[in-house]
Protein backbone atom coordinates (compact mmCIF):
# COMPACT_ATOMS: atom_id res chain seq x y z
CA UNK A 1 12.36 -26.45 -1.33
CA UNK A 2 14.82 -25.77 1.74
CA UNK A 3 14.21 -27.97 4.56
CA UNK A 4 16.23 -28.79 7.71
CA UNK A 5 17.03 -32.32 7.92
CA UNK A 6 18.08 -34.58 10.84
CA UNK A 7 20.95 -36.25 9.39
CA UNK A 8 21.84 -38.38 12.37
CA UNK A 9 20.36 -38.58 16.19
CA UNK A 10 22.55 -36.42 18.26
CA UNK A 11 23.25 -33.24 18.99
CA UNK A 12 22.29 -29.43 17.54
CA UNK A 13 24.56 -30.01 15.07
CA UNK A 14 23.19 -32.65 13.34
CA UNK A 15 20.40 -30.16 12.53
CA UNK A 16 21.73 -29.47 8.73
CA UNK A 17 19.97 -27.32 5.43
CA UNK A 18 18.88 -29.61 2.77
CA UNK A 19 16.96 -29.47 -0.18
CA UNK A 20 14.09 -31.71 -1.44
CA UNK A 21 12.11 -31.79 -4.75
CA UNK A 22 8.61 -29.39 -3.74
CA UNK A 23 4.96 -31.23 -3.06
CA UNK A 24 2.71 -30.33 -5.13
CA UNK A 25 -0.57 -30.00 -5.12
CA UNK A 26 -2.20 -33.00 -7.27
CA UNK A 27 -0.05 -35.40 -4.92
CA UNK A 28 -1.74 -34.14 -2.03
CA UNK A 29 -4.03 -36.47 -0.39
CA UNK A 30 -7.36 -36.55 0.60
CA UNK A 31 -8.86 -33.87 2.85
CA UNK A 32 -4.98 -32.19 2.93
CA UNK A 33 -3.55 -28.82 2.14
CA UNK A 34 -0.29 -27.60 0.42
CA UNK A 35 0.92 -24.39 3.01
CA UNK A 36 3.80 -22.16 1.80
CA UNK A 37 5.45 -21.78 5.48
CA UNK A 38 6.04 -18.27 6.95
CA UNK A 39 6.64 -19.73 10.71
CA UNK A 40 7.50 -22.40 12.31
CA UNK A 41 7.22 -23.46 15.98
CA UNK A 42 10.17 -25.42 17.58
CA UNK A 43 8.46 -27.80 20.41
CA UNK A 44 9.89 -30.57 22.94
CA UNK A 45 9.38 -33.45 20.53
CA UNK A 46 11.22 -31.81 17.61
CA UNK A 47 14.47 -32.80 20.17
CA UNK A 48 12.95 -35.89 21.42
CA UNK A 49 13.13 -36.86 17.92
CA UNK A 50 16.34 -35.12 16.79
CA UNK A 51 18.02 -37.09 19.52
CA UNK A 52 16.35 -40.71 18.55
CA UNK A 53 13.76 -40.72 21.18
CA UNK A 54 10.74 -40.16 19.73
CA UNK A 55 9.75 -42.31 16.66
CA UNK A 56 7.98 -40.69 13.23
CA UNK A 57 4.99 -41.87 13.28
CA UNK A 58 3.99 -44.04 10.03
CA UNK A 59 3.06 -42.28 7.13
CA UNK A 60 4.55 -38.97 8.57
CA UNK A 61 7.28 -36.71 7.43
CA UNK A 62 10.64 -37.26 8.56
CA UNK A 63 11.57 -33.18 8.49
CA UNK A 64 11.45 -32.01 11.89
CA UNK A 65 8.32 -29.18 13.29
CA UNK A 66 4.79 -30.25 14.11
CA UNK A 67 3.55 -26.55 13.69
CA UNK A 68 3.13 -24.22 10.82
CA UNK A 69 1.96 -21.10 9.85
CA UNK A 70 1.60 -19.67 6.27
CA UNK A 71 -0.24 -19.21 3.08
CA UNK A 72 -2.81 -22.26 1.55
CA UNK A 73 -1.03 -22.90 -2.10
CA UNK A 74 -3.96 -25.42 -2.85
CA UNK A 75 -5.47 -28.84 -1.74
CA UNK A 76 -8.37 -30.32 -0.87
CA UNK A 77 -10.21 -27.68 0.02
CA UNK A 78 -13.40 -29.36 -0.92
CA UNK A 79 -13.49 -31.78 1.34
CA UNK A 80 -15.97 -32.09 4.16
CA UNK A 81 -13.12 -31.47 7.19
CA UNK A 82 -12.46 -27.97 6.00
CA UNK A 83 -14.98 -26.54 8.53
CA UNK A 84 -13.77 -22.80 8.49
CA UNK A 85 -14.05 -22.17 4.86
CA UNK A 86 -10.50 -21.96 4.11
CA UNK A 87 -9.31 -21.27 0.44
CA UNK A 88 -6.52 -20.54 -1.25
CA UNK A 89 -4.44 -17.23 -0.17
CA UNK A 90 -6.07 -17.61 3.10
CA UNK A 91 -3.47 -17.63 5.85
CA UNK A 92 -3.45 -20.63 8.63
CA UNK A 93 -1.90 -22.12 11.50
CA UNK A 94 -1.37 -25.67 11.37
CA UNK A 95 -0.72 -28.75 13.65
CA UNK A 96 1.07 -31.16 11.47
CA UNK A 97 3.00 -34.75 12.13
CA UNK A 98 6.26 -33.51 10.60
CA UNK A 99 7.51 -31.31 7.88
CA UNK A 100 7.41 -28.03 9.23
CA UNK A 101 11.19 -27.17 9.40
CA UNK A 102 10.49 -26.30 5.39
CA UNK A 103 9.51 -24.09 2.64
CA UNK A 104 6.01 -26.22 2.05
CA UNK A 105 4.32 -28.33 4.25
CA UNK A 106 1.37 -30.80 3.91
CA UNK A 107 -1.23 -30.67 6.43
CA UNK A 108 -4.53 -32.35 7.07
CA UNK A 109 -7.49 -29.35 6.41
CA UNK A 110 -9.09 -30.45 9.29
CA UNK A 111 -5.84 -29.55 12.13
CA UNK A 112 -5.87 -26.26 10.21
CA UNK A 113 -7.21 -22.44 11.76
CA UNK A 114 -7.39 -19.02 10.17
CA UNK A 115 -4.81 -16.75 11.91
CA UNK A 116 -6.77 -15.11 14.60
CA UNK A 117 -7.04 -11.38 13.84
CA UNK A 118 -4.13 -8.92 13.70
CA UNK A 119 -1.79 -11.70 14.50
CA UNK A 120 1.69 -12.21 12.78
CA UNK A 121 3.28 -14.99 10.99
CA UNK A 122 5.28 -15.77 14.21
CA UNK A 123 2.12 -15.23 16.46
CA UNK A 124 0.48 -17.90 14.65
CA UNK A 125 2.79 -20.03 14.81
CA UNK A 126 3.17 -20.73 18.25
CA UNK A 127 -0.27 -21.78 18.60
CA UNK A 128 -1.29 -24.97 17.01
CA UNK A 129 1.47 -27.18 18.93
CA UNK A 130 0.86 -25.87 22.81
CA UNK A 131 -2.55 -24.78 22.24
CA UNK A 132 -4.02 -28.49 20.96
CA UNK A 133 -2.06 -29.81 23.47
CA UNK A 134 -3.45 -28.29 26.09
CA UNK A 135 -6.86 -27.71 25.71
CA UNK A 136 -6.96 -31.64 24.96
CA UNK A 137 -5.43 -32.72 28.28
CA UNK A 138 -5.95 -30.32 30.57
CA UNK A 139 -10.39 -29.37 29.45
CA UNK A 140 -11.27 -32.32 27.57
CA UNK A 141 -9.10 -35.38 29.44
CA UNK A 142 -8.67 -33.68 32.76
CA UNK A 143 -11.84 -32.16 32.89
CA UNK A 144 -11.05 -28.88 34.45
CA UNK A 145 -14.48 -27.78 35.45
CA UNK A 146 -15.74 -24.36 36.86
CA UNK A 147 -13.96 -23.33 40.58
CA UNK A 148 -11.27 -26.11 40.18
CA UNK A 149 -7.66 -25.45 40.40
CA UNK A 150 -4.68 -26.49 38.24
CA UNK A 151 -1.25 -26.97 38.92
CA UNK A 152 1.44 -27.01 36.03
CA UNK A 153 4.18 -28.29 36.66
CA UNK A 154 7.08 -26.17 34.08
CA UNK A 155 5.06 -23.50 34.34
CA UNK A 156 7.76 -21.41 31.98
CA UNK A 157 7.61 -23.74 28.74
CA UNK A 158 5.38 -23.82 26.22
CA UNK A 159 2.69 -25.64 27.19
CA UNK A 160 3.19 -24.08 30.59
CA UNK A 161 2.45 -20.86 29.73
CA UNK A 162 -0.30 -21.21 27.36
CA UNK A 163 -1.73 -23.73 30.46
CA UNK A 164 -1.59 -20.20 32.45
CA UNK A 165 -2.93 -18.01 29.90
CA UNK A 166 -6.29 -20.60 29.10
CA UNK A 167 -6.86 -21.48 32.08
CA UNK A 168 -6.62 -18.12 33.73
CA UNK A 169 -8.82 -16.63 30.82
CA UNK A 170 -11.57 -19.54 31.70
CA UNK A 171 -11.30 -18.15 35.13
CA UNK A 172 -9.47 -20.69 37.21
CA UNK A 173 -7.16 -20.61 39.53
CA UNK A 174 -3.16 -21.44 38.34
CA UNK A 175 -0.53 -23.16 40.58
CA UNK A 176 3.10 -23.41 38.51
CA UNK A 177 6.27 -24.99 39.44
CA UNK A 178 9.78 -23.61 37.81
CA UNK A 179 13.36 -23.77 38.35
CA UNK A 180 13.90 -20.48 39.37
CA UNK A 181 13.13 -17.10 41.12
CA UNK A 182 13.13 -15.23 37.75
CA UNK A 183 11.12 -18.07 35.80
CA UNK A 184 8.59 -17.97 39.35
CA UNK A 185 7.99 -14.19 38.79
CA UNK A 186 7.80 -13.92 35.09
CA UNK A 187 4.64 -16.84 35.21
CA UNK A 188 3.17 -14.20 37.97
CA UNK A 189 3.79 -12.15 35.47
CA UNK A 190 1.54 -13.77 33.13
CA UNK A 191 -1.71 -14.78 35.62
CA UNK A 192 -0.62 -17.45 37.81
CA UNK A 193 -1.98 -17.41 41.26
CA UNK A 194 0.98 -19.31 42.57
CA UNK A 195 4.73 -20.32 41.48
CA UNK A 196 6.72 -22.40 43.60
CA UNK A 197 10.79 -22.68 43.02
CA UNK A 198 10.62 -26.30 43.25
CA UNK A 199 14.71 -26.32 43.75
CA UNK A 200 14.10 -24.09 46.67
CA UNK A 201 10.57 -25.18 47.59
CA UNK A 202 8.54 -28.52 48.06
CA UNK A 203 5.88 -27.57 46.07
CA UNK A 204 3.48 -30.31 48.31
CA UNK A 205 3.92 -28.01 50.89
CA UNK A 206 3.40 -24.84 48.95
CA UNK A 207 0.28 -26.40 47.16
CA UNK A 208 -1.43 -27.65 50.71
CA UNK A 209 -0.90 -24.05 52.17
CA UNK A 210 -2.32 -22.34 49.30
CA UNK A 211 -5.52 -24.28 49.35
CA UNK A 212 -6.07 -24.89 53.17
CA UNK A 213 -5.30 -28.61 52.72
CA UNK A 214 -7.25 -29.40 50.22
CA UNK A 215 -5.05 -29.87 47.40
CA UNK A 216 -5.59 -28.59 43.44
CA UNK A 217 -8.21 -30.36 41.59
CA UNK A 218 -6.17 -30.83 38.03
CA UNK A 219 -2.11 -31.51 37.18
CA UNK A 220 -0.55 -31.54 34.08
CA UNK A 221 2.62 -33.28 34.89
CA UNK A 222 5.56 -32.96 32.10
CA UNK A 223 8.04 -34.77 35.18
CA UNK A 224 6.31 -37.68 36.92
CA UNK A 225 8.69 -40.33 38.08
CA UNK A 226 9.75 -39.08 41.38
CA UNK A 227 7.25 -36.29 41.39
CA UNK A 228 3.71 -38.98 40.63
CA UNK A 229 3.75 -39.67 44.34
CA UNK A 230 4.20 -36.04 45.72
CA UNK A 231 1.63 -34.97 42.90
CA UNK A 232 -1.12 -37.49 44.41
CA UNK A 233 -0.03 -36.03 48.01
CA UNK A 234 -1.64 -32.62 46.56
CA UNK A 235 -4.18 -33.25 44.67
CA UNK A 236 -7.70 -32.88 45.97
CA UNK A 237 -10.36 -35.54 46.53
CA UNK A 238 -11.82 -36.50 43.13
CA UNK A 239 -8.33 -34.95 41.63
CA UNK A 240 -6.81 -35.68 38.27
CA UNK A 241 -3.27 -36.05 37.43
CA UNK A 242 -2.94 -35.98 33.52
CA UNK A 243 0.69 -36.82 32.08
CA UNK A 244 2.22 -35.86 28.94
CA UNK A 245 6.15 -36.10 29.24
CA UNK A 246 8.27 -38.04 31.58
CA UNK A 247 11.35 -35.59 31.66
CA UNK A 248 11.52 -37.17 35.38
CA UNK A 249 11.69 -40.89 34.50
CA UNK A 250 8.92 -43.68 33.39
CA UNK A 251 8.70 -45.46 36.74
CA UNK A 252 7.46 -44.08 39.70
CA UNK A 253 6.26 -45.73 43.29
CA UNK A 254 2.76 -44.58 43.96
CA UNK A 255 0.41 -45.71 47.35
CA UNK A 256 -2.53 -47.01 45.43
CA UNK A 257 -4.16 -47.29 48.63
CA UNK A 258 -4.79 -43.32 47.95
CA UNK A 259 -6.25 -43.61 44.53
CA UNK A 260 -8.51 -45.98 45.81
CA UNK A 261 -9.72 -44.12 49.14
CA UNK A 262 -9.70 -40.41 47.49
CA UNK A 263 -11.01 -41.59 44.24
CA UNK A 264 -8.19 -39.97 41.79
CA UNK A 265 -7.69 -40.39 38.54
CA UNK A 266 -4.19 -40.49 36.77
CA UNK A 267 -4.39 -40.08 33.29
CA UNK A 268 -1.99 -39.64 29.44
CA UNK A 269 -1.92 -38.53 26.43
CA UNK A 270 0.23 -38.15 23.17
CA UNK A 271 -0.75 -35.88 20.69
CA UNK A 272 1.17 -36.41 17.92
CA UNK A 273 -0.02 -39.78 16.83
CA UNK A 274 -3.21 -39.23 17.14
CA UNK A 275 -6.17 -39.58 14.07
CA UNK A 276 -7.03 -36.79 12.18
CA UNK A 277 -10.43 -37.38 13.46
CA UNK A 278 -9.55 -36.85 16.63
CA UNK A 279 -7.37 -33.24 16.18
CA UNK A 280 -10.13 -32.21 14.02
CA UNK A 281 -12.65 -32.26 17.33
CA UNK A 282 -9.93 -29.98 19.41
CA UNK A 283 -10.19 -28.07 16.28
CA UNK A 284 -13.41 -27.10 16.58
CA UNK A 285 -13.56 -26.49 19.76
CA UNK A 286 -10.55 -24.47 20.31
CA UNK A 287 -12.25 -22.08 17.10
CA UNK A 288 -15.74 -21.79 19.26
CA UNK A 289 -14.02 -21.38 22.86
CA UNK A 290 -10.51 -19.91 22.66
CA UNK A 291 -10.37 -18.18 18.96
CA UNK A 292 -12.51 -15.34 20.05
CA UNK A 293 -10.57 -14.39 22.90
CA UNK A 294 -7.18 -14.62 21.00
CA UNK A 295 -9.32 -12.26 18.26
CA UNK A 296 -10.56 -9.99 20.67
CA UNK A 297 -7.04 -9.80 22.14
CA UNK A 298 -7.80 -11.25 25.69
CA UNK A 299 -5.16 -13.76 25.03
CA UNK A 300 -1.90 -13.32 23.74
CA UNK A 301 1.01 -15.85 22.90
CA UNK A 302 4.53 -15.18 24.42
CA UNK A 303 6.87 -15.53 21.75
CA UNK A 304 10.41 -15.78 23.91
CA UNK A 305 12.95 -15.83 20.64
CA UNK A 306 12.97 -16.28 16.84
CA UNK A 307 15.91 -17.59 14.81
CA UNK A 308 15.62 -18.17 10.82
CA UNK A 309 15.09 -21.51 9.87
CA UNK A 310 19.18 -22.19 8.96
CA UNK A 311 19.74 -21.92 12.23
CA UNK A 312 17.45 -23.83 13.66
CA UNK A 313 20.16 -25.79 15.71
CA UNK A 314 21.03 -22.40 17.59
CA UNK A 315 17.02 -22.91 18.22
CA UNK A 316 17.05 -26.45 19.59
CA UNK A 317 20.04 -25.28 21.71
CA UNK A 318 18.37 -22.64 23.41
CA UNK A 319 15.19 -25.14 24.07
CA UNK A 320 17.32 -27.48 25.63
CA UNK A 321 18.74 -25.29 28.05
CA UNK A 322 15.50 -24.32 29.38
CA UNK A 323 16.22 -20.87 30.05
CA UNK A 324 13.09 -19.46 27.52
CA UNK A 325 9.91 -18.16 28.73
CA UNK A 326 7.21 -18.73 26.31
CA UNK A 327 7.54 -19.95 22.53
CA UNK A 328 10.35 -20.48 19.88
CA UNK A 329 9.77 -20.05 16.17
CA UNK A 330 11.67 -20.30 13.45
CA UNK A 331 11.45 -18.16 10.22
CA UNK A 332 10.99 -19.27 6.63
């Protein structure tokens, strides 16, 4: 099978085609699936890694792409974690540990959905990745609850925009931050309430005028470092902060003395090493509270750019210059 290997950490570059002898399906393991990939989502992490920053986890693949979308070629479909009925043929989006940057991918049943209907290869795709992501941290760990507010700061990236597009379709109100006028008015674009240029802005400020001093309720900080302390200046009484990227730094100075007084709450997650057991609950809940509005076309990904999957460097290029709104994919 093709794959795209990361030779060495570096740069694009060392993005390079590669083949490998194919899975098959009597080595797959328990509760796992053999996908023929169609799609392939290119996410943060994928460069993390490229670079040498973010380690494989044990066990996993070493081939870049934690999302997939294609065709089940076989498996364990049998086991008790495939929930949705899948079989073979049936086409799926998956959130993986590695291996998607390839021809056939493994992937746990369990992290696996049907393609919600009418959507394309390169739709579905661009779900698993963002969408686990944030439904975990931002409803299940931050606890977004009914009249709160969120602010996300990167409101243009991936998980930025599908953080507008759920929490908008639950009915909440969206603060973003991005880097500039055209990013601000393309997340308008797409539901949010409020963007703030934070190189032109202070998006404290911004925040405290929007909600009459009271600060948002919810942040799902991709920055902290310097931002932690501004981020606990604007957040509400009872306010969570939730963390899942330090672009900003690891340290930050923070006045405890607020946490304490204003009882808030600052929080983390990473996904990607995380049990199966636990993906396999966002699972199931994104199928019972997201899956029907993506069928019944409330919700719709934003799918900035594809490249095939040869050129995947030209890919990791374009996410590292931040300029995208929305997803990349690659095709297989």
């Amino acid at each position: 099978m093709r794959v795209i290997e990361i030779r060495e950490h570096g740069e694009p570059d060392v993005l390079v085609p590669a083949s490998r002898p194919d899975p098959t399906v009597p080595v797959v393991g328990s509760g796992e699936i053999l996908i023929r990939v169609l799609a392939a989502g290119i996410n943060r992490p994928d460069v993390l890694q490229r670079k040498g920053h973010y380690p494989v986890p044990p066990g996993a693949s070493d081939i870049p792409g934690l999302e997939v979308a294609g065709e089940i070629m076989g498996g364990d479909l049998s086991h008790s974690d495939n929930a949705f009925g899948l079989k073979v043929g049936d086409k799926v989006c998956a959130l993986v540990q590695g291996g998607g940057y390839a021809d056939l991918c493994i992937a746990p049943v369990a992290q696996c959905l049907p393609y919600p209907k009418g959507f394309s290869d390169i739709e579905a795709a661009s779900l698993p990745e963002t969408f686990f992501t944030v439904w975990s941290n931002v409803f299940q760990r931050g606890a977004l609850s009914a009249g709160e507010t969120l602010l996300v700061q990167g409101g243009s990236s991936g998980i930025g925009v599908t953080a507008i597009l759920l929490a908008k379709a639950k009915g909440h109100r969206v603060f973003v931050t991005a880097g500039s006028d055209e990013k601000c008015a393309a997340c308008i674009k797409l539901g949010a309430d409020l963007a703030i240029n934070y190189k032109t802005q202070d998006f404290v400020e911004e925040v405290k005028k929007a909600t009459h001093g009271k600060g948002v309720n919810v942040i799902l900080d991709m920055v902290t470092g310097s931002y932690l302390q501004r981020e606990i200046d604007c957040l509400a009484d009872d306010g969570r902060i939730v963390v899942i990227a330090i672009q900003g730094g690891s340290k930050a100075e923070v006045n405890t003395g607020q946490i304490l007084r204003r009882r808030l709450t600052i929080t983390g997650s990473t996904l990607r090493p995380r049990p199966v057991s636990f993906k396999r609950v966002i699972a199931q809940e994104l199928y019972q509270h997201v899956w029907p509005l993506l069928n019944d076309g409330k919700l719709k990904p934003v799918i900035y750019k594809t490249f095939a999957i040869e050129n995947a460097a030209d890919a990791h290029r374009l996410m590292e210059s931040s300029e995208h709104v929305g997803k990349i994919v690659l095709t297989v």
